[in-house]
N, C-alpha and C. Protein backbone atom coordinates (compact mmCIF):
# COMPACT_ATOMS: atom_id res chain seq x y z
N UNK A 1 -69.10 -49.43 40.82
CA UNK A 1 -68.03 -49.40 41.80
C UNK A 1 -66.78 -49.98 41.21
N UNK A 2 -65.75 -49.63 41.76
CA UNK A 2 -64.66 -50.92 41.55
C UNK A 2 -64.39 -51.93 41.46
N UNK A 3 -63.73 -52.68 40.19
CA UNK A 3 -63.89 -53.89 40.55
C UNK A 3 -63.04 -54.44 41.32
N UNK A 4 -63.30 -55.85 41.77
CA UNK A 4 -62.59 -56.07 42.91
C UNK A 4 -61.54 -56.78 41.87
N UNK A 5 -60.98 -57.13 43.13
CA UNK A 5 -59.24 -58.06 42.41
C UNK A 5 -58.09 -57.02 42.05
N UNK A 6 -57.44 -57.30 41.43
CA UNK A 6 -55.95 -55.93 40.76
C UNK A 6 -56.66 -55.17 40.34
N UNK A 7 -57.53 -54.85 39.67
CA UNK A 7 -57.66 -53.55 39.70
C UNK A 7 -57.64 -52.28 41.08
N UNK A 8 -58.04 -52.90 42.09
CA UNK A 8 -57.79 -52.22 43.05
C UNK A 8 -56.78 -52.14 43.75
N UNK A 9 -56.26 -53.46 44.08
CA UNK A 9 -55.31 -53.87 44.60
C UNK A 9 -53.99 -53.29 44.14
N UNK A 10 -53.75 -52.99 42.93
CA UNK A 10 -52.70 -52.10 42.51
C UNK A 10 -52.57 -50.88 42.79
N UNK A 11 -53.81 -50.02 42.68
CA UNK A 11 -53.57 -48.70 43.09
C UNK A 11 -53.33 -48.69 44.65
N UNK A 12 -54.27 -49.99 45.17
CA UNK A 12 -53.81 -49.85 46.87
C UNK A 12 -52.15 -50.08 47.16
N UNK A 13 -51.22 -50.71 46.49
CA UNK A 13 -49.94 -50.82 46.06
C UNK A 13 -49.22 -50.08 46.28
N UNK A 14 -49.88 -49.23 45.13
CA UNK A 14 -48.68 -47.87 44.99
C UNK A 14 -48.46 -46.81 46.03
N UNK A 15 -50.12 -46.92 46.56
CA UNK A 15 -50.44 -45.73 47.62
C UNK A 15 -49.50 -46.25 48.34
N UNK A 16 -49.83 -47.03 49.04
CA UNK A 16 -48.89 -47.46 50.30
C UNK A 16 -47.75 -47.30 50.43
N UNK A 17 -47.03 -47.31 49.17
CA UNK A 17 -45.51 -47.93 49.00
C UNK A 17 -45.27 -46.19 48.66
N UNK A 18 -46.11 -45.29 48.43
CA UNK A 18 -46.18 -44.26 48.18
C UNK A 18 -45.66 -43.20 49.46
N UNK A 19 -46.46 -43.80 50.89
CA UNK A 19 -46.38 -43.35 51.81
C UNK A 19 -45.42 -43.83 52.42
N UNK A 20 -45.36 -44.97 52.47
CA UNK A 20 -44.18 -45.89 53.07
C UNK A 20 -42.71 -45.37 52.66
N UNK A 21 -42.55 -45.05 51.41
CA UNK A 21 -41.00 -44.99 51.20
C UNK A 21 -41.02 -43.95 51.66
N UNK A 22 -41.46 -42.50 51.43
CA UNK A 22 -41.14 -41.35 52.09
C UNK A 22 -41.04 -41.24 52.95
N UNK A 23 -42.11 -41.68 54.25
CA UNK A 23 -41.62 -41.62 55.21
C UNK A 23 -40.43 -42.46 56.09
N UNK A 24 -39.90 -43.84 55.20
CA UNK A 24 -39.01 -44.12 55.49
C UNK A 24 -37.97 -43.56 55.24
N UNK A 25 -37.44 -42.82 53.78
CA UNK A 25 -36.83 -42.13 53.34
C UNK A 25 -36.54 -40.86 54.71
N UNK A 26 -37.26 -40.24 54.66
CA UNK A 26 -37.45 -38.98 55.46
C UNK A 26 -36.78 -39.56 56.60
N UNK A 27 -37.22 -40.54 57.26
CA UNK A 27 -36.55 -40.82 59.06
C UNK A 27 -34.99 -41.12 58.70
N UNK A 28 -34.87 -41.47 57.40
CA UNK A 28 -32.82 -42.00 57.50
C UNK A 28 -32.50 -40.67 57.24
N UNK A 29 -32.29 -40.27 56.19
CA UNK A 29 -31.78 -39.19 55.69
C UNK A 29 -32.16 -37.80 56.59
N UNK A 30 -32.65 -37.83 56.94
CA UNK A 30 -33.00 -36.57 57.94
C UNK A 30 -31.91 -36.60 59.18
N UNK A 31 -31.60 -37.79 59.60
CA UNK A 31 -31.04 -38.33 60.60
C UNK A 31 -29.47 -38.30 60.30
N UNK A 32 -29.17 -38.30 58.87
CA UNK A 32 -27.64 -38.56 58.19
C UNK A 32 -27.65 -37.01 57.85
N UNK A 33 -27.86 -36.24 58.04
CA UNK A 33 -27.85 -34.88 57.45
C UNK A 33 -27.43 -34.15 59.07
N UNK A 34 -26.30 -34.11 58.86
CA UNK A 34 -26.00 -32.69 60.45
C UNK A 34 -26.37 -31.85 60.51
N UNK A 35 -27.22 -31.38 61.83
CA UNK A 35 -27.48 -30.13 61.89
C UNK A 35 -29.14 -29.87 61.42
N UNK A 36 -29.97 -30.83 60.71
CA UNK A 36 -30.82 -31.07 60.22
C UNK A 36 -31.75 -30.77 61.39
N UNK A 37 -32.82 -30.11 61.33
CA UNK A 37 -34.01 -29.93 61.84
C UNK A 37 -35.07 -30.43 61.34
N UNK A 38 -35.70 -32.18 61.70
CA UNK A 38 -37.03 -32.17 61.19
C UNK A 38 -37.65 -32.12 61.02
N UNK A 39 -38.02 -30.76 61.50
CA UNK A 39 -39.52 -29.85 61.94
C UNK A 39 -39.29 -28.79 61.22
N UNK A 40 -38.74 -28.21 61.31
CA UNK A 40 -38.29 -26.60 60.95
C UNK A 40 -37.57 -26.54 59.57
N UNK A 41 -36.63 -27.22 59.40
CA UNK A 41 -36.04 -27.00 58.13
C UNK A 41 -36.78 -27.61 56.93
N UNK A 42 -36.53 -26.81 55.56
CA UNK A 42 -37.25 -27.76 54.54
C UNK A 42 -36.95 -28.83 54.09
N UNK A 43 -37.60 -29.42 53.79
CA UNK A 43 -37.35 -31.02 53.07
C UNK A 43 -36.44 -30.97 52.15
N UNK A 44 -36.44 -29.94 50.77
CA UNK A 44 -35.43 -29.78 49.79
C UNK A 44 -33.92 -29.48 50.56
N UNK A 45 -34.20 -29.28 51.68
CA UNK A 45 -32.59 -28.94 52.44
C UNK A 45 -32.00 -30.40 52.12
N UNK A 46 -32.08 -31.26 52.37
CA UNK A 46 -31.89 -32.61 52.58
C UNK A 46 -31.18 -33.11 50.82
N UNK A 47 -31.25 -32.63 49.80
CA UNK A 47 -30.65 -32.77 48.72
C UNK A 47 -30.36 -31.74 48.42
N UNK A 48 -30.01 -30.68 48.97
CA UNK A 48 -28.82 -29.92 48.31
C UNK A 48 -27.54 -30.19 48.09
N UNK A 49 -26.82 -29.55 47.51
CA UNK A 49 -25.18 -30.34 47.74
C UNK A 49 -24.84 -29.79 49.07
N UNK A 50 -23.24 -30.61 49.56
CA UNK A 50 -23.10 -30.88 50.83
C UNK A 50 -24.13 -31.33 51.92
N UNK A 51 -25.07 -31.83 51.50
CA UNK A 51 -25.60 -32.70 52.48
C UNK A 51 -25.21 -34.07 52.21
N UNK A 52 -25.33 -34.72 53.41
CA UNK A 52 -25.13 -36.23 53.88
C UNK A 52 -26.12 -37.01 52.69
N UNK A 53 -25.58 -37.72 51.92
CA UNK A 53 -26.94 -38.49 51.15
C UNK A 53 -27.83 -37.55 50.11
N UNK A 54 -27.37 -36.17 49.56
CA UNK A 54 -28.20 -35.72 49.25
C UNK A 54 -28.55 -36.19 47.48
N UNK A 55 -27.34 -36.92 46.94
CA UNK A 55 -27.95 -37.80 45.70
C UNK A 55 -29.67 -38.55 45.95
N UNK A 56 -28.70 -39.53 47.03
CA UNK A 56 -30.55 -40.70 47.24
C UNK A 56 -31.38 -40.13 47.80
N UNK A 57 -31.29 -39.07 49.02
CA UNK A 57 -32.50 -38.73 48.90
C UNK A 57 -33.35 -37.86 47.67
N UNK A 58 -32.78 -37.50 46.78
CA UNK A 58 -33.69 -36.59 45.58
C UNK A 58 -33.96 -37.79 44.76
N UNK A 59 -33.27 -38.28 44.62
CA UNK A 59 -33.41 -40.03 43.36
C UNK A 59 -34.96 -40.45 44.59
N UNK A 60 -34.60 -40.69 45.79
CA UNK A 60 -35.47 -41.76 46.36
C UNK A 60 -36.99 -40.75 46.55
N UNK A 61 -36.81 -39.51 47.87
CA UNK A 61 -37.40 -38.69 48.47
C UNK A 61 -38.64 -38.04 47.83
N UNK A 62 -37.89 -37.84 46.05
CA UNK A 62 -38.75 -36.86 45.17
C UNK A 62 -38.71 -37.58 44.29
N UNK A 63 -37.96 -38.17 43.45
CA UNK A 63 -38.19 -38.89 42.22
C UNK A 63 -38.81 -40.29 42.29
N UNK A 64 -38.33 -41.07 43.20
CA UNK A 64 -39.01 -42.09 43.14
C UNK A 64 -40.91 -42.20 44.03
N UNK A 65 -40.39 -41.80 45.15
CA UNK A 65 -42.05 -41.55 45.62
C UNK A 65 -42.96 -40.67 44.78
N UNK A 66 -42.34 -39.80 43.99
CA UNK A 66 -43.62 -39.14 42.74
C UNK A 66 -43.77 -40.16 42.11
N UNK A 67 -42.52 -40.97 41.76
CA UNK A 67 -43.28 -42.02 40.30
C UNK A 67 -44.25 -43.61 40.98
N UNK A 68 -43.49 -43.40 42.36
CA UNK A 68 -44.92 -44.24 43.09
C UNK A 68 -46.46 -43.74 42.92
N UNK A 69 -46.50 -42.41 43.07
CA UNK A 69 -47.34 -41.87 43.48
C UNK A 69 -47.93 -41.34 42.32
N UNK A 70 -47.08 -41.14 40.93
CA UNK A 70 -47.98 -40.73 39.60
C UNK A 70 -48.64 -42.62 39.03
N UNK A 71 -47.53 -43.50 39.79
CA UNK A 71 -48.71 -44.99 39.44
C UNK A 71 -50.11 -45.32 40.51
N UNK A 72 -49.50 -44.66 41.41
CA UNK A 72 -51.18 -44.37 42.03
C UNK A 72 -52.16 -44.24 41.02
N UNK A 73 -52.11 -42.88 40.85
CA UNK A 73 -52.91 -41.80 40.18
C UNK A 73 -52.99 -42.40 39.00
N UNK A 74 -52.06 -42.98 38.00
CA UNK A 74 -52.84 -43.34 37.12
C UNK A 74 -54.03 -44.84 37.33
N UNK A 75 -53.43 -46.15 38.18
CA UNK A 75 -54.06 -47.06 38.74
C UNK A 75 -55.29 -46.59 39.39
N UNK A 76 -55.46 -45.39 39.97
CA UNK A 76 -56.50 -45.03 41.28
C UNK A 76 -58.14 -44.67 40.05
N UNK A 77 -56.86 -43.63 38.70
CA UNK A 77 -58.06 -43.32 38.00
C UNK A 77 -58.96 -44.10 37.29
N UNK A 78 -57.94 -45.37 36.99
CA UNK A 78 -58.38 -46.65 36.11
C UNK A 78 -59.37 -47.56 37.07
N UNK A 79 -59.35 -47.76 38.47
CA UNK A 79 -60.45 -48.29 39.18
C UNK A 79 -61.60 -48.01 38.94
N UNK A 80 -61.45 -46.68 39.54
CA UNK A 80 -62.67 -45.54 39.43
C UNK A 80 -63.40 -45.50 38.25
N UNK A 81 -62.11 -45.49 37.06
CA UNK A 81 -63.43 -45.13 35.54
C UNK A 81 -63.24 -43.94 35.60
N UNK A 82 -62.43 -43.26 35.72
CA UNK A 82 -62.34 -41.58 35.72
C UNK A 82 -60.93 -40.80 35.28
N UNK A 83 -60.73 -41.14 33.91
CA UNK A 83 -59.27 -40.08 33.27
C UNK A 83 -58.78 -38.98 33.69
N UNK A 84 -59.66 -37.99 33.77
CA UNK A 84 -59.87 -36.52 34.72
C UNK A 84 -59.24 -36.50 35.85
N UNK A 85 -59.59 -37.62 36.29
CA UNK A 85 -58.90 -37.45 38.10
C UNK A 85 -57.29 -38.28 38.20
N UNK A 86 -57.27 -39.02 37.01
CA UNK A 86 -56.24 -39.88 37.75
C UNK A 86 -54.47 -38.72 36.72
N UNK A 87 -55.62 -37.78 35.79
CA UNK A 87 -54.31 -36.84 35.07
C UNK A 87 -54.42 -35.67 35.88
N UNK A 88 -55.44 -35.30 36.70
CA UNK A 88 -54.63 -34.63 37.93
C UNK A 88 -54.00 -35.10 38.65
N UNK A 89 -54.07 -36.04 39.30
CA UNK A 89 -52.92 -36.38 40.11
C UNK A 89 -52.13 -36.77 39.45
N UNK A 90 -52.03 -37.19 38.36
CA UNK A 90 -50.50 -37.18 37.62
C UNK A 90 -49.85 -36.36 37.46
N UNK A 91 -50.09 -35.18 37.54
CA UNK A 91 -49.81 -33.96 37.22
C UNK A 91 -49.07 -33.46 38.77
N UNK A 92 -49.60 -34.14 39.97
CA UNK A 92 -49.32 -33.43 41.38
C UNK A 92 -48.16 -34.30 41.70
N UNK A 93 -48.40 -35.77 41.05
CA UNK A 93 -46.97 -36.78 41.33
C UNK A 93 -45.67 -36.49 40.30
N UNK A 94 -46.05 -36.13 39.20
CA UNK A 94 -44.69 -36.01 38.51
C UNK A 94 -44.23 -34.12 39.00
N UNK A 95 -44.87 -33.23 39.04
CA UNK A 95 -44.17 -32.27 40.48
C UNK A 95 -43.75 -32.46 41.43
N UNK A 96 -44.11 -33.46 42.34
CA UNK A 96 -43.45 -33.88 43.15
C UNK A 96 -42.20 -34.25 42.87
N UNK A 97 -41.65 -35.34 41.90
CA UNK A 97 -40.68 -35.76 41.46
C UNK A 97 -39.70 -34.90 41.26
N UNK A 98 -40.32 -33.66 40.70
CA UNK A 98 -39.29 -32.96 40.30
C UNK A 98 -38.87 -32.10 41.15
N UNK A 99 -39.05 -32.49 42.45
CA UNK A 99 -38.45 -32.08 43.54
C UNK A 99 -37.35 -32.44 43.74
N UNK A 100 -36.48 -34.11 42.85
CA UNK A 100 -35.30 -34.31 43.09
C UNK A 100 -34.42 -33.24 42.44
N UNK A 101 -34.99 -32.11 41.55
CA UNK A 101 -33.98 -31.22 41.69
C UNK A 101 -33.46 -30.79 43.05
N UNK A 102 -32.07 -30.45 42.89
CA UNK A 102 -31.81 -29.68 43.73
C UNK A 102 -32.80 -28.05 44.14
N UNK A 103 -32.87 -27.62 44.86
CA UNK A 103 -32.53 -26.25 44.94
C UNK A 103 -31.40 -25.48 44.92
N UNK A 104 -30.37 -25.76 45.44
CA UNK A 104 -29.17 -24.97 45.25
C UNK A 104 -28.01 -25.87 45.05
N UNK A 105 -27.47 -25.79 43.94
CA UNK A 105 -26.42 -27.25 44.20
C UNK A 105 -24.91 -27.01 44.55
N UNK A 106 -25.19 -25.48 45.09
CA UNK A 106 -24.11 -24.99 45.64
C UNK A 106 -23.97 -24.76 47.06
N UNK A 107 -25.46 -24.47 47.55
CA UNK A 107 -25.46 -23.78 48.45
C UNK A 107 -26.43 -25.02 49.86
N UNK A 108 -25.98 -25.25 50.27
CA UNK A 108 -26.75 -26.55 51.23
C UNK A 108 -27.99 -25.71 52.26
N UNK A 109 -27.80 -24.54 52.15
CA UNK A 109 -28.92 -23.94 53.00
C UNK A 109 -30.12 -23.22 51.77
N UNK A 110 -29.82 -23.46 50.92
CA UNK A 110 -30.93 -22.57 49.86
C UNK A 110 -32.31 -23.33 49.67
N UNK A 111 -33.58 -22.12 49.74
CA UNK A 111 -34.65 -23.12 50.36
C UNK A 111 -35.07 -22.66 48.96
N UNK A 112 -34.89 -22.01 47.81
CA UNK A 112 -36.06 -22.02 46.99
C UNK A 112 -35.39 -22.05 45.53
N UNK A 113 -35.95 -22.30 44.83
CA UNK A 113 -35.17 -22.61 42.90
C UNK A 113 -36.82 -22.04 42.17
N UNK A 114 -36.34 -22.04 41.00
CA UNK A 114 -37.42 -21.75 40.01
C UNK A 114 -37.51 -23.49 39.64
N UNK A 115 -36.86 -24.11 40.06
CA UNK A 115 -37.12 -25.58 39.31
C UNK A 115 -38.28 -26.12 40.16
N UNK A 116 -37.65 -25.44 41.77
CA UNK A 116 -38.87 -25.97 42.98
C UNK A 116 -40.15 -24.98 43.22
N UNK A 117 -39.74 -24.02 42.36
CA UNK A 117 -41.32 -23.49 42.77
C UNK A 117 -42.29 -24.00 41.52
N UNK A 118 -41.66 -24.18 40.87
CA UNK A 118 -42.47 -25.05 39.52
C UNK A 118 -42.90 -26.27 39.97
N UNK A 119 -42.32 -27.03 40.67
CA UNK A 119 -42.81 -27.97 41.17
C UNK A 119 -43.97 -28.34 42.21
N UNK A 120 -43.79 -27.22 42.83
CA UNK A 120 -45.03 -26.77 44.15
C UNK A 120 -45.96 -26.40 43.51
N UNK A 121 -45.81 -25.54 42.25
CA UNK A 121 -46.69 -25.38 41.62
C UNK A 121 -47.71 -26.69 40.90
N UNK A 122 -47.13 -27.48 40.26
CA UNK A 122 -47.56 -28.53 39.86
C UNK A 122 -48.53 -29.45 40.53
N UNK A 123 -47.27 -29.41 41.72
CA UNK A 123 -48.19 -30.56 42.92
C UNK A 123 -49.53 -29.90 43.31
N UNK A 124 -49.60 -28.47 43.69
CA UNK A 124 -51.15 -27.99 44.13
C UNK A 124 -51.67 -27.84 42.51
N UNK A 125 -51.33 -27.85 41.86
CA UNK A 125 -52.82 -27.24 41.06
C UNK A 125 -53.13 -28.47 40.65
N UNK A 126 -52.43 -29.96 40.74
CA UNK A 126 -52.17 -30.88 40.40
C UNK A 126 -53.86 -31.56 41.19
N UNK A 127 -53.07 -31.24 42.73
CA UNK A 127 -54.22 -32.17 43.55
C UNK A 127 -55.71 -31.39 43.99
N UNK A 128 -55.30 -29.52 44.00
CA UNK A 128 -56.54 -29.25 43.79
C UNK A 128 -57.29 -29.02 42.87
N UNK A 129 -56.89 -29.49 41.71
CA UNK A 129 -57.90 -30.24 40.34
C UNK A 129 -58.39 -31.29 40.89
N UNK A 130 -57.77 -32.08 40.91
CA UNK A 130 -58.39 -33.39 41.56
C UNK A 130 -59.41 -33.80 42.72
N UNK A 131 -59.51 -32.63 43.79
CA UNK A 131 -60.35 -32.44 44.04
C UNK A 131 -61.30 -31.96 44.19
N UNK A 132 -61.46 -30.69 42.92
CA UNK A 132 -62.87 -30.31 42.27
C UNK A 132 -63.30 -31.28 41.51
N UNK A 133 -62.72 -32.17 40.71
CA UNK A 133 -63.10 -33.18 40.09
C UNK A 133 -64.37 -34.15 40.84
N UNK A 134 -63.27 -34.69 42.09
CA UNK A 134 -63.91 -35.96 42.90
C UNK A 134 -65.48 -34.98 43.72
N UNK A 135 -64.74 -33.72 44.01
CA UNK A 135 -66.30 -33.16 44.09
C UNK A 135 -67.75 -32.76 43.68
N UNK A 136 -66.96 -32.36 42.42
CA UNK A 136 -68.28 -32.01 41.27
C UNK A 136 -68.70 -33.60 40.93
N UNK A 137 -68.23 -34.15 40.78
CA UNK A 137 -68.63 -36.11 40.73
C UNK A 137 -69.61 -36.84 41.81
N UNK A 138 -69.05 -35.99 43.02
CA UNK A 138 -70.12 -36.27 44.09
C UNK A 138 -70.33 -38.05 44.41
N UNK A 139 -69.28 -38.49 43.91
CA UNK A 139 -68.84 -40.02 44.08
C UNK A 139 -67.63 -40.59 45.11
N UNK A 140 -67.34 -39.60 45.38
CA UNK A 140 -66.41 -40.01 46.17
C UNK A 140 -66.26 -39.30 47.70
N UNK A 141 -66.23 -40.53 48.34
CA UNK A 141 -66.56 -40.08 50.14
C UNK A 141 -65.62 -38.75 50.73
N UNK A 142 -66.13 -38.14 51.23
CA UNK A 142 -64.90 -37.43 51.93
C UNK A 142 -64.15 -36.35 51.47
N UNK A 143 -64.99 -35.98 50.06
CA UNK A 143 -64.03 -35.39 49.57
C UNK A 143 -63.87 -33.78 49.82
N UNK A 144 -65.11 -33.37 50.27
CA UNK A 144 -65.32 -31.56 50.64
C UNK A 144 -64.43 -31.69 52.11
N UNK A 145 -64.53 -32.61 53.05
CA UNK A 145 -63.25 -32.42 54.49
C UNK A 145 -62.03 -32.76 53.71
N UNK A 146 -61.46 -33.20 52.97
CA UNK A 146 -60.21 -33.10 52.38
C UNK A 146 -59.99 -31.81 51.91
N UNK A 147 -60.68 -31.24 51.00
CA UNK A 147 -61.06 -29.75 50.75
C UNK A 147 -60.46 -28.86 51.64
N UNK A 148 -61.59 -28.47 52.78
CA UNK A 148 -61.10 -27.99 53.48
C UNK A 148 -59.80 -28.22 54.51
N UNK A 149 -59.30 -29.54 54.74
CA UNK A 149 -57.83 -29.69 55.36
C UNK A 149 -56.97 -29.18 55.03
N UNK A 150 -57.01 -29.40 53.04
CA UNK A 150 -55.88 -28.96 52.04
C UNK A 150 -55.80 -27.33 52.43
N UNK A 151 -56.85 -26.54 52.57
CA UNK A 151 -56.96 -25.28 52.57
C UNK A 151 -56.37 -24.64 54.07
N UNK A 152 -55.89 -25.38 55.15
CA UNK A 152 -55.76 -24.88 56.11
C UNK A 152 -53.97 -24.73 56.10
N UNK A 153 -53.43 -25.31 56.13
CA UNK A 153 -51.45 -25.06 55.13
C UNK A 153 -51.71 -23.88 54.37
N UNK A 154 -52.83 -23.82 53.64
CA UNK A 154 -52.28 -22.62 52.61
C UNK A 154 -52.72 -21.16 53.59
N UNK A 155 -54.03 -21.34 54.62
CA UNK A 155 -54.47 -20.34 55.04
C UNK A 155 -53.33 -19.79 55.77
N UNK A 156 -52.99 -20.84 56.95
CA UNK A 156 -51.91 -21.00 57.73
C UNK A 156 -50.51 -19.72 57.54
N UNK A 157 -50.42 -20.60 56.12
CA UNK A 157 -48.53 -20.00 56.10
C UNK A 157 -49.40 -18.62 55.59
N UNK A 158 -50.44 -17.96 54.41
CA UNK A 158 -50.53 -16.97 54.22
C UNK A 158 -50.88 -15.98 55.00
N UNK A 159 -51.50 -16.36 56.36
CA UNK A 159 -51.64 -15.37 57.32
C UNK A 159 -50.56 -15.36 58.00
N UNK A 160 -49.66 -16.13 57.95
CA UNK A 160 -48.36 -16.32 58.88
C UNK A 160 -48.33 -16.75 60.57
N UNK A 161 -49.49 -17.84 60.34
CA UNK A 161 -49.29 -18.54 61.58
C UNK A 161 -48.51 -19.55 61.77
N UNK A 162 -47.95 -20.04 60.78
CA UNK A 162 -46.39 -21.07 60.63
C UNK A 162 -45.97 -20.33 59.32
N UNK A 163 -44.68 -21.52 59.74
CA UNK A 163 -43.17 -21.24 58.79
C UNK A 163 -44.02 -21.90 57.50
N UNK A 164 -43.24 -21.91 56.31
CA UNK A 164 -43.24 -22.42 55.13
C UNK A 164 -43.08 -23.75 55.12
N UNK A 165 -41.68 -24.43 55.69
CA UNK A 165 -41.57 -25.52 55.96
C UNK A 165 -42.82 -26.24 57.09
N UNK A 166 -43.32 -25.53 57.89
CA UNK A 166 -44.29 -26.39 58.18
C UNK A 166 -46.17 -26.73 57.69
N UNK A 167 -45.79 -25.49 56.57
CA UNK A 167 -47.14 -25.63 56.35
C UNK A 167 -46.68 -26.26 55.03
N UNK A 168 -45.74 -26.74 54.39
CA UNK A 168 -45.16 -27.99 53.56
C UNK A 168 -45.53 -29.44 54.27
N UNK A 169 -45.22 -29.89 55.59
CA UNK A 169 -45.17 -30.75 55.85
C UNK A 169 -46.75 -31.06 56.11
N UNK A 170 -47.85 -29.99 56.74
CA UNK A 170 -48.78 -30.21 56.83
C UNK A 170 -49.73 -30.91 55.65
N UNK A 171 -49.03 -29.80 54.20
CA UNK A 171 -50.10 -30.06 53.04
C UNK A 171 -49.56 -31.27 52.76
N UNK A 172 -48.46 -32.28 53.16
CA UNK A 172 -47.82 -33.39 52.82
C UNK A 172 -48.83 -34.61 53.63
N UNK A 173 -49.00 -34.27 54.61
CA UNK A 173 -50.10 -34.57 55.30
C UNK A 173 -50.85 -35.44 55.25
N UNK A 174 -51.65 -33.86 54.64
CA UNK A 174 -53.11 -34.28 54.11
C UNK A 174 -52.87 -35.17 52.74
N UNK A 175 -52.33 -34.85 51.92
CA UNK A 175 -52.04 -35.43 50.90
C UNK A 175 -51.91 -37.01 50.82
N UNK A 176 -50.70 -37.21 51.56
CA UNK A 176 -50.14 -38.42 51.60
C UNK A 176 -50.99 -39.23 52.89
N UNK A 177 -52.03 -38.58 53.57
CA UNK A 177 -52.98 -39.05 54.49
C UNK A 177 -54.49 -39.93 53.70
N UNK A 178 -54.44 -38.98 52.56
CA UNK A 178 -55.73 -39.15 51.68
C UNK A 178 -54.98 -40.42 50.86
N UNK A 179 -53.96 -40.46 50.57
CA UNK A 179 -53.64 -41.55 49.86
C UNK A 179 -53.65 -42.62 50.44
N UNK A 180 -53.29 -42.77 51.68
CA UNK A 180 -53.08 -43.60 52.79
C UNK A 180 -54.77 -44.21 52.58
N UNK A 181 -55.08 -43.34 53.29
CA UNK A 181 -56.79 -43.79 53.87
C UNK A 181 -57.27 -44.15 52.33
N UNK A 182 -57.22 -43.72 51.51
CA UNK A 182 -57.73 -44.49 50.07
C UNK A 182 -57.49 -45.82 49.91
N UNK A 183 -55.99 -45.61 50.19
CA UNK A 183 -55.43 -46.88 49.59
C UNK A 183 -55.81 -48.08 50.54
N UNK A 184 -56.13 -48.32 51.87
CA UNK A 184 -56.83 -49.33 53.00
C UNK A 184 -57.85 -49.59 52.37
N UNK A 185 -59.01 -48.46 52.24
CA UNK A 185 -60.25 -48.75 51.97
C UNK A 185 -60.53 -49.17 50.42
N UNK A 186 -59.28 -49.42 49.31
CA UNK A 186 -59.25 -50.12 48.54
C UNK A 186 -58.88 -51.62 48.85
N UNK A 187 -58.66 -51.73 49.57
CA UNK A 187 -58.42 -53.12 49.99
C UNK A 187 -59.34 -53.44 50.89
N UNK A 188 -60.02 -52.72 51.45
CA UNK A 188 -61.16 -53.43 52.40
C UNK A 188 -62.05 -53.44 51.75
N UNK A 189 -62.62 -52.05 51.61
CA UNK A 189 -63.83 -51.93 50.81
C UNK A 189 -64.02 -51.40 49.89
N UNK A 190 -63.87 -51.74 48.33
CA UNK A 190 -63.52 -50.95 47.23
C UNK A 190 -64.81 -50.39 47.03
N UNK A 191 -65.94 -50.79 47.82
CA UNK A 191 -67.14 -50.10 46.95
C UNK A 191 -67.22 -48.52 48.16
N UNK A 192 -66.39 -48.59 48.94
CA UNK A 192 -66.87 -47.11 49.89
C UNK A 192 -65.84 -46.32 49.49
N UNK A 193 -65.33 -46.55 48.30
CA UNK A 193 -64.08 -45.13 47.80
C UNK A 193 -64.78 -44.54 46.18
N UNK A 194 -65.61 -45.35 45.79
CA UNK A 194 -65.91 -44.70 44.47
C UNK A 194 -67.42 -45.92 44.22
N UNK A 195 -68.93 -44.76 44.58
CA UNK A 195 -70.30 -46.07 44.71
C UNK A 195 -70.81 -45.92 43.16
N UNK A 196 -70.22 -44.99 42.36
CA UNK A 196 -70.65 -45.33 41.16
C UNK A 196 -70.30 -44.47 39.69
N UNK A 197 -69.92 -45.31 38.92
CA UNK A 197 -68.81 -45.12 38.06
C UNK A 197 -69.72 -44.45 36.92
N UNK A 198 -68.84 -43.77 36.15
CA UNK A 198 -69.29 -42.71 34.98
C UNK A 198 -69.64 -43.65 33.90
C-alpha cells in the first residue's frame, strides 16, 4: 500500500489545489467575461482575445491547474509504485495546460484551434490510458465505474444528446471528481486507493 506520511500527502496536495483553483478560477473569470454563458459556452471562450481577463485565465485556468495536476500524476504515481500510470496522467495534465493557448487570438467567439484539439487529444488518451492501466492492475478501487462515467460525455455529445461544451464540462467532471475523491481518501485512508503495490 502507500506509505503513509508525504508521500501521500503530497499527491493529496496537488489534487486538491488541482480542483480548487479551477474551480475558483472558473467562478471569477466566467463572471468578468460579458455576455459569458457558464453552461453553454466553452471554457476556451474565456481566453480568447477580447475577453475580460483572458491572459490569467489561460496562465491560471489551463496552464497552471495542468501543472497542478501533471504534479498530481507524477506524486499519485510515486505513492502507488506505478510509472505507467502516473506518465499517463502526465500526459492528460500537460494537455490540459496547453489549453492556455488561445483558440482564436483574434476572434473572442472561436471555439476550436489545432493547438486545442491537440490538446483534447492529449488529455483523453492521456486519462484513458490511465485507466486501462489502474484496471488491468486490478489495484485500484473504483476504477471500471470511472470507466464507464468517462464514457458517457463521449457517448453523449456523439449521439448528440448535448452540446460539446457540455459534454466538456461533464468529462471535466468526472475527471477532476476522481481526483477529488482520490485525493481525500489519500488522506484518510491511503491503504483503500492502492491495497497492493507492484
Amino acid at each position: 500500500m502507500p506509505q503513509s506520511g508525504t508521500r501521500v500527502s503530497v499527491p493529496a496536495v496537488f489534487g486538491l489545489a488541482t480542483v480548487g483553483v479551477f474551480l475558483g478560477a472558473f467562478a471569477v473569470f466566467s463572471q468578468l467575461a460579458p455576455g459569458y454563458d457558464a453552461l453553454n459556452d466553452y471554457i476556451s471562450q474565456l481566453g480568447s482575445r477580447g475577453q475580460s481577463g483572458a491572459l490569467w485565465w489561460n496562465l491560471i485556468g489551463f496552464v497552471l491547474v495542468g501543472g497542478l495536476f501533471t504534479g498530481f500524476a507524477v506524486t499519485y504515481g510515486k505513492a502507488v509504485n506505478d510509472w505507467f500510470t502516473a506518465l499517463c496522467l502526465t500526459v492528460a495534465g500537460i494537455g490540459f495546460a496547453l489549453g492556455g493557448i488561445p483558440t482564436d487570438m483574434t476572434d473572442a467567439a472561436a471555439t476550436m484551434s489545432v493547438a486545442h484539439f491537440v490538446s483534447i487529444c492529449l488529455c483523453l488518451a492521456g486519462w484513458f490510458m490511465s485507466l486501462a492501466r489502474m484496471s488491468h492492475l486490478k489495484r485500484f478501487y473504483g476504477t471500471n465505474a470511472v470507466i464507464v462515467l468517462s464514457m458517457v460525455p463521449v457517448i453523449s455529445l456523439a449521439t448528440e444528446l448535448v452540446t460539446a461544451p457540455i459534454a466538456h464540462r461533464m468529462m471535466i467532471a468526472v475527471v477532476f471528481g476522481w481526483v477529488l475523491f482520490t485525493s481525500i481518501q489519500l488522506l484518510r485512508s491511503p491503504e483503500s486507493v492502492a491495497h497492493n503495490e507492484s
